[in-house]
N, C-alpha and C. Protein backbone atom coordinates (compact mmCIF):
# COMPACT_ATOMS: atom_id res chain seq x y z
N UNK A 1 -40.92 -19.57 -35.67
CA UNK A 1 -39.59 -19.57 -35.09
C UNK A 1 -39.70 -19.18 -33.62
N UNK A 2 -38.62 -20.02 -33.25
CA UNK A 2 -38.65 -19.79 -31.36
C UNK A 2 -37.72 -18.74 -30.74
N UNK A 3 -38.18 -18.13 -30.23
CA UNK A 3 -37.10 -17.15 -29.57
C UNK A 3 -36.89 -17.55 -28.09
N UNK A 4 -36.04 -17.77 -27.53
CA UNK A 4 -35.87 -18.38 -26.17
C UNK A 4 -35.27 -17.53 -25.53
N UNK A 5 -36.19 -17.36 -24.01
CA UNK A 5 -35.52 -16.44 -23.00
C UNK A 5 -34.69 -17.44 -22.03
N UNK A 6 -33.76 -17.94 -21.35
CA UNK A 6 -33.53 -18.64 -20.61
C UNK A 6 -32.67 -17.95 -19.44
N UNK A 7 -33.11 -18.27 -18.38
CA UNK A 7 -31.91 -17.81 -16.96
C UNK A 7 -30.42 -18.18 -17.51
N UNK A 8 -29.62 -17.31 -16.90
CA UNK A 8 -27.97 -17.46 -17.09
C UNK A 8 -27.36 -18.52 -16.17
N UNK A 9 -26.71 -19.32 -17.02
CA UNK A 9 -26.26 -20.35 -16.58
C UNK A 9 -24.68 -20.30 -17.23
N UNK A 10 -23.42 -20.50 -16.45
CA UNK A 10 -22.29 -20.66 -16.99
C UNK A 10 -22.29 -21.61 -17.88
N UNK A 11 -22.57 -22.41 -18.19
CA UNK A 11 -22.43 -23.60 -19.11
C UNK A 11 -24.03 -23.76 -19.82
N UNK A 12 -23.74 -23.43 -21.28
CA UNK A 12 -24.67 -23.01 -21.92
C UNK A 12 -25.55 -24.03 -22.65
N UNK A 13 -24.84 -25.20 -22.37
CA UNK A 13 -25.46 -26.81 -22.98
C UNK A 13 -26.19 -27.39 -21.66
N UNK A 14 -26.73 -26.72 -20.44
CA UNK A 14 -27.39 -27.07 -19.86
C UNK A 14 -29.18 -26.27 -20.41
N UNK A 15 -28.99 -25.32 -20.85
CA UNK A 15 -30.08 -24.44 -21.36
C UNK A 15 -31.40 -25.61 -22.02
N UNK A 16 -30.87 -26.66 -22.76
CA UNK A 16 -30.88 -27.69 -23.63
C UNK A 16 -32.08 -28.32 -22.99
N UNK A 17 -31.79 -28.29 -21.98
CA UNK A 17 -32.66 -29.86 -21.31
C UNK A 17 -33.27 -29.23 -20.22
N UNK A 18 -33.26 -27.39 -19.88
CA UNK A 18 -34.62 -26.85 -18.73
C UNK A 18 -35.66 -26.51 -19.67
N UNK A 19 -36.49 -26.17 -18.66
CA UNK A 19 -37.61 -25.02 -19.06
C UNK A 19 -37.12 -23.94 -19.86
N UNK A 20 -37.39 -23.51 -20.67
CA UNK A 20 -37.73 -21.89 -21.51
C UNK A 20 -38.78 -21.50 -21.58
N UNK A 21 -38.97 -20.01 -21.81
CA UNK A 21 -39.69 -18.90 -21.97
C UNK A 21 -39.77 -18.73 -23.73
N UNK A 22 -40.81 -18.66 -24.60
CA UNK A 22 -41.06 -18.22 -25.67
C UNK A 22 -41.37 -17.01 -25.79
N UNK A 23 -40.19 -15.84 -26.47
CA UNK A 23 -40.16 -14.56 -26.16
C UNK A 23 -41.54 -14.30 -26.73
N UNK A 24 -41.94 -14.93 -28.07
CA UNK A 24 -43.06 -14.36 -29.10
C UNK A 24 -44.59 -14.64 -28.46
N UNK A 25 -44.41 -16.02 -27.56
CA UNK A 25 -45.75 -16.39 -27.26
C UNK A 25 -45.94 -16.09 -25.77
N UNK A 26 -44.65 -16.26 -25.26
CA UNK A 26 -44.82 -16.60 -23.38
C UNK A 26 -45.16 -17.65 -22.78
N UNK A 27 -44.83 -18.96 -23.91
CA UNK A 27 -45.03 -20.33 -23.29
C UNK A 27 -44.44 -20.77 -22.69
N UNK A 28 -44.25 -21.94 -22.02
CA UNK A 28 -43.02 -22.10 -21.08
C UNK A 28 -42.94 -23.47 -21.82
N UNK A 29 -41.71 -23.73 -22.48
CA UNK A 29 -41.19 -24.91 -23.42
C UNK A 29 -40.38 -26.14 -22.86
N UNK A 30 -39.91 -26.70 -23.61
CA UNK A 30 -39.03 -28.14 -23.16
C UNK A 30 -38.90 -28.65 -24.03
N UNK A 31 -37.23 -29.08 -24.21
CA UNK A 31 -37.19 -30.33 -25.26
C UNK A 31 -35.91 -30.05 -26.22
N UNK A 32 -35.67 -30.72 -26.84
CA UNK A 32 -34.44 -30.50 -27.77
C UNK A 32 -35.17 -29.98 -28.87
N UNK A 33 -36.29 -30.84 -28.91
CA UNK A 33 -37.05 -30.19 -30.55
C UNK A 33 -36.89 -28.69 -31.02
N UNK A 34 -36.90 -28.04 -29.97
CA UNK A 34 -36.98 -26.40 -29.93
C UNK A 34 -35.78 -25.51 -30.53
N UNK A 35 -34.34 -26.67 -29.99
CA UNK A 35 -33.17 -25.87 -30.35
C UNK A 35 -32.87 -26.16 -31.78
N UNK A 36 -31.80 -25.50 -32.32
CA UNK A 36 -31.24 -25.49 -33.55
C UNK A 36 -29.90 -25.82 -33.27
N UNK A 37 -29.41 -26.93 -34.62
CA UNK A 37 -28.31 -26.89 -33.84
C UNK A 37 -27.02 -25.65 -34.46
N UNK A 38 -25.59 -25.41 -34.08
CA UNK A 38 -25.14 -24.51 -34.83
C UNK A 38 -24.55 -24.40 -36.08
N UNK A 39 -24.37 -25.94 -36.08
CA UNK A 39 -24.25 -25.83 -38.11
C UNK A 39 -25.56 -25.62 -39.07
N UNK A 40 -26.48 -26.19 -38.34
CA UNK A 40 -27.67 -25.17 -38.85
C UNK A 40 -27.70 -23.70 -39.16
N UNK A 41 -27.79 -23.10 -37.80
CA UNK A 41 -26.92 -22.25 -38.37
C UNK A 41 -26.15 -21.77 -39.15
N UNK A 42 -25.09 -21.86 -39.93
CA UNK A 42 -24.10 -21.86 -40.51
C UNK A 42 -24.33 -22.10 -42.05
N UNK A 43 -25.57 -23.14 -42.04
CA UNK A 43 -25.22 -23.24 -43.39
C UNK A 43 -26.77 -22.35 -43.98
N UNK A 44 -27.79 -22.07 -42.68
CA UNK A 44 -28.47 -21.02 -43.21
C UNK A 44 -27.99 -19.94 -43.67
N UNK A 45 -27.38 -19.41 -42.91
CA UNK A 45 -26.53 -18.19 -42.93
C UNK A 45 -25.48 -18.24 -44.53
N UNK A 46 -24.89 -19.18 -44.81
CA UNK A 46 -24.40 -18.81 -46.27
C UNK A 46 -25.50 -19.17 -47.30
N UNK A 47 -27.16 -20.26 -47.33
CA UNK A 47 -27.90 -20.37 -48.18
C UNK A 47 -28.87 -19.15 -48.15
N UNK A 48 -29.03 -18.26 -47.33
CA UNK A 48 -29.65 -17.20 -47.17
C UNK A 48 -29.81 -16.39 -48.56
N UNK A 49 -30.86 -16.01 -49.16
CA UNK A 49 -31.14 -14.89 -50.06
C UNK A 49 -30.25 -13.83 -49.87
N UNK A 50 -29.61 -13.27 -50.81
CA UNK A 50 -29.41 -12.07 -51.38
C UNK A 50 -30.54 -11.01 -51.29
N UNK A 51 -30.26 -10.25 -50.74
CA UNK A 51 -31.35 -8.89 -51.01
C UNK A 51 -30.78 -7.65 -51.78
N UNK A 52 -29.27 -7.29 -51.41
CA UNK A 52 -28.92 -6.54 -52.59
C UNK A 52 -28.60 -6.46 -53.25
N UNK A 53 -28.57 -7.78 -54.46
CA UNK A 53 -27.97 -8.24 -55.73
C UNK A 53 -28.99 -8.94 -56.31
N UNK A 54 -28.81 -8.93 -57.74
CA UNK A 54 -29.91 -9.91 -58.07
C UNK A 54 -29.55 -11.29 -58.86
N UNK A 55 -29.55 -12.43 -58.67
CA UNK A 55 -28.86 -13.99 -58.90
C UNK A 55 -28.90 -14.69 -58.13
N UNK A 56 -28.74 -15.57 -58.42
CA UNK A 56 -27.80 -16.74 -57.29
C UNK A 56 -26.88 -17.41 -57.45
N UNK A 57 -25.81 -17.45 -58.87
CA UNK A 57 -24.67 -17.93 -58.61
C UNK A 57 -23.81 -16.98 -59.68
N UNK A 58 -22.57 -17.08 -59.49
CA UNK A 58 -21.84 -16.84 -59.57
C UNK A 58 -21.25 -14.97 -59.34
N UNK A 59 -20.75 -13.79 -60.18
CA UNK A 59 -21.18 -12.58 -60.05
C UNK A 59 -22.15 -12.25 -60.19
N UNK A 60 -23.01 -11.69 -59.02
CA UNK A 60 -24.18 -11.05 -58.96
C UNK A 60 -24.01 -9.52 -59.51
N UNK A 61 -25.28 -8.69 -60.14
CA UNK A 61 -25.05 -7.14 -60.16
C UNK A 61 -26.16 -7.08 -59.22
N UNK A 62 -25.64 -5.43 -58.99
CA UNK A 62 -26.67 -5.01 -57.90
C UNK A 62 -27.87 -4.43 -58.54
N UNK A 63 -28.74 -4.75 -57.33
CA UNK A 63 -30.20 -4.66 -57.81
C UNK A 63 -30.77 -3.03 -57.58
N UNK A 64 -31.30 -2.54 -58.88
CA UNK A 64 -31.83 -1.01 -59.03
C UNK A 64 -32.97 -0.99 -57.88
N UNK A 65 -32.86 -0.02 -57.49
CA UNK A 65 -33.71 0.11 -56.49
C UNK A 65 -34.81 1.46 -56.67
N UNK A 66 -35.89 1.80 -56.35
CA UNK A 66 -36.91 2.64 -56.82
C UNK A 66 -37.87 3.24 -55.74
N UNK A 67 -36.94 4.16 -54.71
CA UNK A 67 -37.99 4.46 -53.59
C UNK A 67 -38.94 4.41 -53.70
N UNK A 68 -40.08 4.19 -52.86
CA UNK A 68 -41.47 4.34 -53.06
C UNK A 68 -42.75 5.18 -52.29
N UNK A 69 -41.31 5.71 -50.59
CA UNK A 69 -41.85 6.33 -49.20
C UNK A 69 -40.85 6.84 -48.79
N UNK A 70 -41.10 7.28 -48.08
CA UNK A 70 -40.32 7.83 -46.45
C UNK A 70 -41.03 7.03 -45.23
N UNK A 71 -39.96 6.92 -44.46
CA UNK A 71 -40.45 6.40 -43.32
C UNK A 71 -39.17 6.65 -42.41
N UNK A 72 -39.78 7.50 -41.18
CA UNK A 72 -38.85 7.74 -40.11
C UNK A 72 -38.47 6.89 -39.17
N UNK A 73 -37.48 6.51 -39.11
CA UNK A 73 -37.11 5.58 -37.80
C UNK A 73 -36.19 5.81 -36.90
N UNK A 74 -36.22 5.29 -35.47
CA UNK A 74 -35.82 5.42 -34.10
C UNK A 74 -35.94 5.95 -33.85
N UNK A 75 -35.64 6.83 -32.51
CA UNK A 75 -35.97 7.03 -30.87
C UNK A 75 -36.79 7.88 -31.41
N UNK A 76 -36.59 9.26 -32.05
CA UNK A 76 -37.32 10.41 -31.82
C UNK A 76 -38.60 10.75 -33.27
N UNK A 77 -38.94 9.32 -33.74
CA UNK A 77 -38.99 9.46 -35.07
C UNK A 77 -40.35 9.55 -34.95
N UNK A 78 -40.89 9.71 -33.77
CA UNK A 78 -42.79 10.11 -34.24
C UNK A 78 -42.74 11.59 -33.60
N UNK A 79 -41.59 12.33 -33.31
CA UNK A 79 -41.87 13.88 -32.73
C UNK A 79 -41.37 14.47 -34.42
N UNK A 80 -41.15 13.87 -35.44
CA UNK A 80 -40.20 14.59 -36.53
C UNK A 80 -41.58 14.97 -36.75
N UNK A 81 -43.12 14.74 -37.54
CA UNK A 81 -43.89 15.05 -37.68
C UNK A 81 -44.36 16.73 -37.18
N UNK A 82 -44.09 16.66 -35.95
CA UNK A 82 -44.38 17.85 -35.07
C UNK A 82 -43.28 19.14 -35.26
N UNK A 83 -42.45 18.78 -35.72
CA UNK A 83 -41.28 19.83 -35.64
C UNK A 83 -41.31 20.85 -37.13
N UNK A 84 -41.33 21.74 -36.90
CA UNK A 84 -40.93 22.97 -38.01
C UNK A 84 -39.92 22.50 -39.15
N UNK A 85 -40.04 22.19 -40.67
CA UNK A 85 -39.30 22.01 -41.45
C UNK A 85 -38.47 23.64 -41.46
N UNK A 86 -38.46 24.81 -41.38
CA UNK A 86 -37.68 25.72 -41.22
C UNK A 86 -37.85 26.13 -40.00
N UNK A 87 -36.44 26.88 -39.39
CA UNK A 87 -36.37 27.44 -38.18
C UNK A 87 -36.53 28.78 -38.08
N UNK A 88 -36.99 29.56 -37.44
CA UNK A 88 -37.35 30.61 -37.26
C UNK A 88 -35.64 31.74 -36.74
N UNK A 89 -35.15 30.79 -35.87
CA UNK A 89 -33.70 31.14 -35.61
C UNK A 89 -33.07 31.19 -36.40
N UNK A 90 -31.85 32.44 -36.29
CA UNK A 90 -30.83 32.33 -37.40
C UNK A 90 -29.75 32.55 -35.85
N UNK A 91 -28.33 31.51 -36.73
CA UNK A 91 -27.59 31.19 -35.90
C UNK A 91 -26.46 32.22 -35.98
N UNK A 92 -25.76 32.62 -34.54
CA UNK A 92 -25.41 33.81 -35.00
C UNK A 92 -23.51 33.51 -34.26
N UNK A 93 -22.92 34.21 -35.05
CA UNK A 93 -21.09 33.37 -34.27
C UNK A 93 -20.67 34.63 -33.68
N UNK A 94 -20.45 34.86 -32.38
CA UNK A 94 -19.93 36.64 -31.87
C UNK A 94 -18.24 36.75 -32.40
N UNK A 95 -17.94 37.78 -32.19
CA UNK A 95 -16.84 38.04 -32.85
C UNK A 95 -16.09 38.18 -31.55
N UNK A 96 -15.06 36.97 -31.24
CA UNK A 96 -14.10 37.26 -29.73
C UNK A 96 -13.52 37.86 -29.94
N UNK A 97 -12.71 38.48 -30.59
CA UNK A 97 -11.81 39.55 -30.13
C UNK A 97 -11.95 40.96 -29.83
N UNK A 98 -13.93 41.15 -30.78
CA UNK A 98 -14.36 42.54 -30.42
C UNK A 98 -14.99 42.27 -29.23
N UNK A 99 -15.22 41.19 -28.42
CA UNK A 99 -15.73 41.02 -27.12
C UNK A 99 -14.79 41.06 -25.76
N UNK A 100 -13.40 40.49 -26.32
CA UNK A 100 -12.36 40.41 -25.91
C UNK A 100 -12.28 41.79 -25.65
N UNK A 101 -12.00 42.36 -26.52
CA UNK A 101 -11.19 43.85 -26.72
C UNK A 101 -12.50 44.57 -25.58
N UNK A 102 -13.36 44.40 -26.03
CA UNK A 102 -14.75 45.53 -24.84
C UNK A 102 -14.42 45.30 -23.51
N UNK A 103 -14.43 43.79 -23.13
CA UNK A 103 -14.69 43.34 -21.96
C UNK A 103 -12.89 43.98 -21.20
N UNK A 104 -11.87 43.82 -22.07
CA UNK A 104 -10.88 44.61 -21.72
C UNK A 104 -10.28 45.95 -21.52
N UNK A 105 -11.48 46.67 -21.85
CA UNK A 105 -11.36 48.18 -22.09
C UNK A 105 -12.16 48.47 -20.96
N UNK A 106 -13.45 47.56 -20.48
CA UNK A 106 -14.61 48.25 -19.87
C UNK A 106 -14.60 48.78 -18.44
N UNK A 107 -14.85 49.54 -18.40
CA UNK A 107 -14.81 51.06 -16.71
C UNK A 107 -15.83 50.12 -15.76
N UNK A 108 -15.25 50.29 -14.34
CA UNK A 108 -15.95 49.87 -13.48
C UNK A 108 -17.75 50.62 -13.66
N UNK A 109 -17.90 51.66 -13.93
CA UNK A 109 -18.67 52.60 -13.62
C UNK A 109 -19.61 51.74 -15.28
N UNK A 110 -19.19 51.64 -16.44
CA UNK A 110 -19.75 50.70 -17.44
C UNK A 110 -20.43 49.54 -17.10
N UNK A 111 -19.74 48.63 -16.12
CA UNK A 111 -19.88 47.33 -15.85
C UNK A 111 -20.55 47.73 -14.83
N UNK A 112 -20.93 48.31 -13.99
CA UNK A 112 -22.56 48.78 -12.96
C UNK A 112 -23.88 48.98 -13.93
N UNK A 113 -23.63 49.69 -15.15
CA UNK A 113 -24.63 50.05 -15.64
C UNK A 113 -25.28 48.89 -16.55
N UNK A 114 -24.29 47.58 -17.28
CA UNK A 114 -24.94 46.48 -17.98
C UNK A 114 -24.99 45.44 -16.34
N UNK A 115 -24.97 45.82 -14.86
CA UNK A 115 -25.73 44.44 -14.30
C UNK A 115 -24.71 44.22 -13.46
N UNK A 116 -22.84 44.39 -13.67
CA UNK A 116 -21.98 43.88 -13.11
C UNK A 116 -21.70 44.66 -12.28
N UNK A 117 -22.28 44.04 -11.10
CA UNK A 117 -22.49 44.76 -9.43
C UNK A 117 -21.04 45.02 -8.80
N UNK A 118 -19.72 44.10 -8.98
CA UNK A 118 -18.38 44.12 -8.18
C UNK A 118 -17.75 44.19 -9.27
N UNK A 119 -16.40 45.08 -8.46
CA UNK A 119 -15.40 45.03 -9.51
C UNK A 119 -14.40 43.90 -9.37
N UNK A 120 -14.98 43.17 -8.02
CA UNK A 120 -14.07 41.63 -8.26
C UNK A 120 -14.61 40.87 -9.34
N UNK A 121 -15.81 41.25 -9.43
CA UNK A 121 -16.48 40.49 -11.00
C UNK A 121 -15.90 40.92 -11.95
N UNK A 122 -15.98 41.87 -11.95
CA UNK A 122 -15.24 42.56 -13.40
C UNK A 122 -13.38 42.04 -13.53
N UNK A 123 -12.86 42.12 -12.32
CA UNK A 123 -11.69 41.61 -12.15
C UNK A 123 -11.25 40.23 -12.98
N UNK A 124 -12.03 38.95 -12.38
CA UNK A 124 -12.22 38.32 -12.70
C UNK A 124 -12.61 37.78 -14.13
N UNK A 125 -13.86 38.38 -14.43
CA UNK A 125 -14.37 38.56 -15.88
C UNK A 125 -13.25 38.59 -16.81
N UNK A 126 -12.18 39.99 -16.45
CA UNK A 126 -11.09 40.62 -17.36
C UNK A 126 -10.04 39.21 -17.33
N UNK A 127 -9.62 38.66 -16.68
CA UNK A 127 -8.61 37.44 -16.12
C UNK A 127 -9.06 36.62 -17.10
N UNK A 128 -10.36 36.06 -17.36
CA UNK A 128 -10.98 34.80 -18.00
C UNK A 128 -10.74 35.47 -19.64
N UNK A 129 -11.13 36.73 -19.86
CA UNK A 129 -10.94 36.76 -21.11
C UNK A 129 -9.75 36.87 -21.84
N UNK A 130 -8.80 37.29 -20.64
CA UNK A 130 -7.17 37.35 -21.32
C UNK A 130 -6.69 36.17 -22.03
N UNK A 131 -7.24 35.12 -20.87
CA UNK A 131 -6.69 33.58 -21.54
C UNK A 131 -7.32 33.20 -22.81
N UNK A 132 -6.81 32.24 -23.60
CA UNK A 132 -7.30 32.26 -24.64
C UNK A 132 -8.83 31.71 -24.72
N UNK A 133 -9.15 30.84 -24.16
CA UNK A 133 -10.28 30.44 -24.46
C UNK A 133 -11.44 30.73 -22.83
N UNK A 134 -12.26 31.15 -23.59
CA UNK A 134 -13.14 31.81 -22.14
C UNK A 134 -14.67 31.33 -22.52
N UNK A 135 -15.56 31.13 -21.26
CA UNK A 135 -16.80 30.78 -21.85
C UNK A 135 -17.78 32.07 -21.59
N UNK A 136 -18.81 31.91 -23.06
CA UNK A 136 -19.46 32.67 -23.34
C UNK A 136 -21.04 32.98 -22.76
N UNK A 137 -21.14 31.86 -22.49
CA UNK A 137 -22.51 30.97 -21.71
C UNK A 137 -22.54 31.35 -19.73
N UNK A 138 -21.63 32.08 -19.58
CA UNK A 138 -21.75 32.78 -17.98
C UNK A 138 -23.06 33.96 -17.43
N UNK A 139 -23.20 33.65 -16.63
CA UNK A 139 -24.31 35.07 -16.46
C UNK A 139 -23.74 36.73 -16.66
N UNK A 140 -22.41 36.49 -16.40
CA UNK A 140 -21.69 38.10 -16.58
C UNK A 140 -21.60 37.93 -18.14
N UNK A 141 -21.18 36.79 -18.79
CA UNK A 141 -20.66 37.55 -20.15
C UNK A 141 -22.28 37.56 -20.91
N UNK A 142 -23.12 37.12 -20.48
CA UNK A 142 -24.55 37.47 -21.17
C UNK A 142 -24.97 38.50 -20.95
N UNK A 143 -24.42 39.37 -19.96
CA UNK A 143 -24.35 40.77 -19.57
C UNK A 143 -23.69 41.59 -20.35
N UNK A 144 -22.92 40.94 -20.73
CA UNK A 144 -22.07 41.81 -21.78
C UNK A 144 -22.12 41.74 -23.36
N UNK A 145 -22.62 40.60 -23.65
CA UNK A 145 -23.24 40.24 -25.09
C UNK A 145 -24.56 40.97 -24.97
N UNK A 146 -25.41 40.97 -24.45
CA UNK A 146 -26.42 42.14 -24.15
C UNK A 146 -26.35 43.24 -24.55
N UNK A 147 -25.30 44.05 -23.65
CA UNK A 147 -25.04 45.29 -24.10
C UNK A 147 -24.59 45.58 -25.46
N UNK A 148 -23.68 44.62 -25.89
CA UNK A 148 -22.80 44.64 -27.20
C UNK A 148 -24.11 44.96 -28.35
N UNK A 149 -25.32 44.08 -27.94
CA UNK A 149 -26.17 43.51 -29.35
C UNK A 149 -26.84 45.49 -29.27
């Protein structure tokens, strides 16, 4: 079977009668012989085998199937080999409102001693956590999950 690379051309019934590229071989082709036409197509496509039923006319049942492997596939599927079936990490969820509540209680003179150099930081810091949703992933609040642990 031919796989054809051809340059883009608006009108696709000129393709027909240039040169092509054979994706499989890299020949450079010619000819009608090469194309298919699209009711060809069409009627391959409904005489085509069944693969997940077993018959050919009328109600088919489906065909039992009996693994026999594993086999990993796409992008990242030859690093799965390499990777740890258990993780060494355990995943851990902080509790916002006891972080909330600290980071809202905490003394300038506190927030010098876990790292937080200004009290416009701390100012600030206090502002972000009032609102409801604040991020946890900052260099100050890792300062403060620090201290907490």
């Amino acid at each position: 079977m031919i796989k054809t690379v051809v340059p883009y051309n608006k009108n696709p019934q000129v393709a027909i009668e240039q040169e092509f590229i054979d994706y499989s071989t890299g020949d450079i082709l010619k000819g009608r012989q090469y194309w298919k036409p699209l009711s060809d197509v069409f009627l391959d496509y409904i005489d085509h085998p069944e693969a997940k039923f077993e018959g050919d006319i009328g109600v088919l049942q489906r065909r039992h199937l009996t693994p026999t492997g594993c086999m990993y596939i796409g992008k990242e599927a030859n690093k799965v080999e390499m990777q740890e079936l258990e993780s060494n990490t355990i995943e851990t969820y902080p509790d916002i409102e006891k972080i909330r509540e600290y980071v809202l209680n905490i003394t300038p003179a506190e927030a010098r001693k876990i790292g937080i150099k200004y009290r416009s930081t701390l100012k600030k810091l206090k502002e972000r956590v009032q609102e409801e949703d604040f991020n946890l992933n900052t260099k100050e609040m890792r300062k403060v999950l620090e201290s907490l642990a």
